[in-house]
PDB file of N, CA and C in Angstrom:
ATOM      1  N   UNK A   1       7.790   4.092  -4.558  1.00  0.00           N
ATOM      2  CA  UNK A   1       8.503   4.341  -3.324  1.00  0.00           C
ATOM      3  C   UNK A   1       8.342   3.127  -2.426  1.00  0.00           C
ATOM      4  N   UNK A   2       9.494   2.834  -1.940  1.00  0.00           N
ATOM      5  CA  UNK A   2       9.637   1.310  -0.853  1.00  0.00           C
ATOM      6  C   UNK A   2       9.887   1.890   0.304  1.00  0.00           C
ATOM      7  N   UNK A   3       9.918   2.681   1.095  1.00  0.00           N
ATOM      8  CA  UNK A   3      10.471   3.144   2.168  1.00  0.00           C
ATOM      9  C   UNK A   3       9.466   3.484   3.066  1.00  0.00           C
ATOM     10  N   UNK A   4       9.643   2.853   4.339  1.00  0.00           N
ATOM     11  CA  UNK A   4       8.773   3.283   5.257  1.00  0.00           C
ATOM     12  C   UNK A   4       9.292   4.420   6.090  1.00  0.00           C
ATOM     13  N   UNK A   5       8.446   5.892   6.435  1.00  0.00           N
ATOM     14  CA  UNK A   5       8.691   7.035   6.044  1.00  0.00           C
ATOM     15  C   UNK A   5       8.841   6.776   7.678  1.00  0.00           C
ATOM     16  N   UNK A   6       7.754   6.339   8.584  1.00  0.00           N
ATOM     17  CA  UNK A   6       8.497   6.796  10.249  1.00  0.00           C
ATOM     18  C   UNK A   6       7.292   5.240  10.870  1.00  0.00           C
ATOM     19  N   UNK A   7       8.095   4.586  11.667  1.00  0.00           N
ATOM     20  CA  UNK A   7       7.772   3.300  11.953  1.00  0.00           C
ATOM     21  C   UNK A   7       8.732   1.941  11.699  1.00  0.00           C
ATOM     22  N   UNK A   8       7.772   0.674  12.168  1.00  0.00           N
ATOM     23  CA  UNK A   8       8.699  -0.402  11.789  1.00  0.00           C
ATOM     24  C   UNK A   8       7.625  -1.580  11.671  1.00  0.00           C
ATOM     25  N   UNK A   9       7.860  -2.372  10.409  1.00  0.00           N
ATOM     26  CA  UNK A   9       7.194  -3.513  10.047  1.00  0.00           C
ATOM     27  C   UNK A   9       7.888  -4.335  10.313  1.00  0.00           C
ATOM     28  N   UNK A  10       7.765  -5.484  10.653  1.00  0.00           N
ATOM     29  CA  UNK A  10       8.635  -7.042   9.960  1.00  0.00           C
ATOM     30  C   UNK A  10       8.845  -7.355   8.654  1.00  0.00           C
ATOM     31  N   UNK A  11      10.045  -8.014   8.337  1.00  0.00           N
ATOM     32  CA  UNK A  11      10.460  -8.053   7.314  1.00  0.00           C
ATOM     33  C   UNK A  11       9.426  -8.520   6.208  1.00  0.00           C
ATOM     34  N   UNK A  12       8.664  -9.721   6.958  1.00  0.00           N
ATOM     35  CA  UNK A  12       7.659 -10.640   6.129  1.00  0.00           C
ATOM     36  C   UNK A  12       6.227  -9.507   5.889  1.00  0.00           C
ATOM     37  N   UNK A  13       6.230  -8.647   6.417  1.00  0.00           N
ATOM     38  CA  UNK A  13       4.526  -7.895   6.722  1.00  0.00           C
ATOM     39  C   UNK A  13       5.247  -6.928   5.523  1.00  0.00           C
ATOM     40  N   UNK A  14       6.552  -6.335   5.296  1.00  0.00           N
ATOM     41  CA  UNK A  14       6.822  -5.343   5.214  1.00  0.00           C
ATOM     42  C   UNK A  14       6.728  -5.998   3.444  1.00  0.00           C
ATOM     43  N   UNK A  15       7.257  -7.161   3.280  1.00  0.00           N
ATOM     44  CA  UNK A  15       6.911  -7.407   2.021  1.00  0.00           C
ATOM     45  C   UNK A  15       5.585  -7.754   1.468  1.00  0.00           C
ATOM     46  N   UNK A  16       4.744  -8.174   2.199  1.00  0.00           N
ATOM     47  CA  UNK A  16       3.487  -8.682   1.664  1.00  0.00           C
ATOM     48  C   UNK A  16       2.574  -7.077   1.404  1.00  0.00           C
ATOM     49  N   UNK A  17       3.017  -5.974   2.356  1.00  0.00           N
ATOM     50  CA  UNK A  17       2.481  -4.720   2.081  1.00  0.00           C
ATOM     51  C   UNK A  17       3.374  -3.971   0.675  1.00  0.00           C
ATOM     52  N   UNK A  18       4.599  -4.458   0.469  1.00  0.00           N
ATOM     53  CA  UNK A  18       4.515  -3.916  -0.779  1.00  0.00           C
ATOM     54  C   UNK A  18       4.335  -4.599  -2.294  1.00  0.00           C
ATOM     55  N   UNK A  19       4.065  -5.974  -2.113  1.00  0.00           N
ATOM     56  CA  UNK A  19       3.663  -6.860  -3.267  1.00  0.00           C
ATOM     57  C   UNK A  19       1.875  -6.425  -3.386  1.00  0.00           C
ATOM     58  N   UNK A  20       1.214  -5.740  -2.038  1.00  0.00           N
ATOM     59  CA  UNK A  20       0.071  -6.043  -2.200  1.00  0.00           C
ATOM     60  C   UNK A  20      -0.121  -3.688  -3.196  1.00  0.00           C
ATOM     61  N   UNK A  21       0.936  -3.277  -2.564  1.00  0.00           N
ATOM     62  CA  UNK A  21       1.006  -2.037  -2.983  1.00  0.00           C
ATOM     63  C   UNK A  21       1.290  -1.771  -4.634  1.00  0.00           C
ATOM     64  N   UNK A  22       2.073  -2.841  -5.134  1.00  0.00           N
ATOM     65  CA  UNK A  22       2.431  -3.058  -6.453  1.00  0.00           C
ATOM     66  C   UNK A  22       1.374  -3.123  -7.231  1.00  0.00           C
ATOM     67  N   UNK A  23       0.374  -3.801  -6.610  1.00  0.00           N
ATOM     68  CA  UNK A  23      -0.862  -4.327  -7.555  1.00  0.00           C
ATOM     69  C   UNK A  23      -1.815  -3.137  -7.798  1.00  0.00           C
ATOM     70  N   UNK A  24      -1.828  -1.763  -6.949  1.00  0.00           N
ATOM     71  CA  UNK A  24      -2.772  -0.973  -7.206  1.00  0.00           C
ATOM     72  C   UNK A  24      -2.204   0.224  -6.778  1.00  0.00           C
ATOM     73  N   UNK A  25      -0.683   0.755  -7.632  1.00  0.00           N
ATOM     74  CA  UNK A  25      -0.278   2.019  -7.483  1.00  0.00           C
ATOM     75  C   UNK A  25      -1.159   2.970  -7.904  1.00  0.00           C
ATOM     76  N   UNK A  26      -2.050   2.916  -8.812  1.00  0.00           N
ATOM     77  CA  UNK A  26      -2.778   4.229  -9.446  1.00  0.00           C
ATOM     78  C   UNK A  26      -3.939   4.378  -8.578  1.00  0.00           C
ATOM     79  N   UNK A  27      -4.907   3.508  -8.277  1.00  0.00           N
ATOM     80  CA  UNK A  27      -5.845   3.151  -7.518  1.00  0.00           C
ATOM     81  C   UNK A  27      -4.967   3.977  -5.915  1.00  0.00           C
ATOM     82  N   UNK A  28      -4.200   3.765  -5.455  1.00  0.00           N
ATOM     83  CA  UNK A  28      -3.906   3.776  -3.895  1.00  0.00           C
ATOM     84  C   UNK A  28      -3.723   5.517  -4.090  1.00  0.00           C
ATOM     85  N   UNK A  29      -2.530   6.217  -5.279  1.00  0.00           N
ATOM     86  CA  UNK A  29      -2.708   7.523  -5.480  1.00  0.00           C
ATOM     87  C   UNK A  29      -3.469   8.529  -5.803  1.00  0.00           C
ATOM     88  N   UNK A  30      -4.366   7.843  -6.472  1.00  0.00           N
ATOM     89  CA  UNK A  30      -6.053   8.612  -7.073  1.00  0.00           C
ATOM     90  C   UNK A  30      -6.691   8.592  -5.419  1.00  0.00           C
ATOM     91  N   UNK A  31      -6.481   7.598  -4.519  1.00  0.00           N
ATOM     92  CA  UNK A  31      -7.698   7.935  -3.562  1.00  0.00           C
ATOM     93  C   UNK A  31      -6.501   8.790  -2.860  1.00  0.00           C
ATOM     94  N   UNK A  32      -4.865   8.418  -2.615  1.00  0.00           N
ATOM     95  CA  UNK A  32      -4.931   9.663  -1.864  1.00  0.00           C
ATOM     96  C   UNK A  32      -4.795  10.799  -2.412  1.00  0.00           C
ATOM     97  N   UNK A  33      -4.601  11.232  -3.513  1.00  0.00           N
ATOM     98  CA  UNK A  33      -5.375  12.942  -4.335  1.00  0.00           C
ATOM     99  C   UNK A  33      -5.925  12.862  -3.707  1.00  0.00           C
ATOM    100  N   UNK A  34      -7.448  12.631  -3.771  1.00  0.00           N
ATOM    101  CA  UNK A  34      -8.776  12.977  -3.412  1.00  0.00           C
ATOM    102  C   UNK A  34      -9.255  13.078  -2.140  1.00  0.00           C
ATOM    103  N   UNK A  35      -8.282  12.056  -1.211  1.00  0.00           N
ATOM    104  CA  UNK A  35      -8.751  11.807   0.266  1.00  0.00           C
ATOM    105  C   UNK A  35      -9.932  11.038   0.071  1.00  0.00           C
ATOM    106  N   UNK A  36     -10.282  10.267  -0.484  1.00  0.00           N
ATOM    107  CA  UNK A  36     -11.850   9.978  -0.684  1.00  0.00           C
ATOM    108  C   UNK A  36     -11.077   7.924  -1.188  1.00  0.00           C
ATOM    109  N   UNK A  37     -11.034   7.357   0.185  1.00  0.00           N
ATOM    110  CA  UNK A  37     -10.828   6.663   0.209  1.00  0.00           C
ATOM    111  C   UNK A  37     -12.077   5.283   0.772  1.00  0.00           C
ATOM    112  N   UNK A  38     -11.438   3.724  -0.230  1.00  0.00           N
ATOM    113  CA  UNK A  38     -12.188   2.846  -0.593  1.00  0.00           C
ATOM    114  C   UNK A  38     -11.592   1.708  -0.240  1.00  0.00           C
ATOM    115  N   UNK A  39     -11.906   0.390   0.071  1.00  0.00           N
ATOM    116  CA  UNK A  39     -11.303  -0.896   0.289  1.00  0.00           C
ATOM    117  C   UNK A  39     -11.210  -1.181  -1.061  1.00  0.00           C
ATOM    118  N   UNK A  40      -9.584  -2.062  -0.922  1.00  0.00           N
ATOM    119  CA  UNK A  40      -9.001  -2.663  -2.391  1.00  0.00           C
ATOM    120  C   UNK A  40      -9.099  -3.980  -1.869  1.00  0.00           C
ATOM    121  N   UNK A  41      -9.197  -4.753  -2.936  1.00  0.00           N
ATOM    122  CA  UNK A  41      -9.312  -5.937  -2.538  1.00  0.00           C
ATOM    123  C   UNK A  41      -7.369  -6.772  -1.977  1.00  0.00           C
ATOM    124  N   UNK A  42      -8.044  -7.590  -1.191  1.00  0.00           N
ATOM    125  CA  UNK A  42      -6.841  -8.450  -0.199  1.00  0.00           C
ATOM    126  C   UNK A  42      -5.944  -8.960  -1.432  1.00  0.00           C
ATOM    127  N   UNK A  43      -4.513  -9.356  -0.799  1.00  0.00           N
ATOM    128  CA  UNK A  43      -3.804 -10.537  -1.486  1.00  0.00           C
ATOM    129  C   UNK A  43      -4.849 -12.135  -2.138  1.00  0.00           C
ATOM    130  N   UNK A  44      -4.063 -12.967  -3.006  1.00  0.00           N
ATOM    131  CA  UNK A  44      -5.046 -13.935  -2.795  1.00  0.00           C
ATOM    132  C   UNK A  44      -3.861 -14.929  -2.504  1.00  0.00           C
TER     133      UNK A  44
END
C-alpha cells in the first residue's frame, strides 16, 4: 500500500518513506500484529 491514509508529506519525504518501507514490509507488519514495536534500521 502507497497511500497516505489522512495527512500530507512532501513529495521528496513521501518517497524516501516509501523506499525506506519497501525494505522491511514483513518486519513493519509483524510489529504492527503484535503492537510490540522496535527501531529498524535508517536508509543508508
Amino acid at each position: 500500500m502507497r497511500e497516505i491514509v489522512k495527512g500530507y508529506l512532501p513529495n521528496q519525504t513521501q518517497k524516501l518513506v516509501i523506499e525506506w518501507a519497501t525494505l522491511y514490509p514483513k518486519k513493519m507488519l509483524d510489529m504492527w500484529n503484535s503492537q510490540e514495536f522496535s527501531k529498524l534500521p535508517p536508509l543508508k
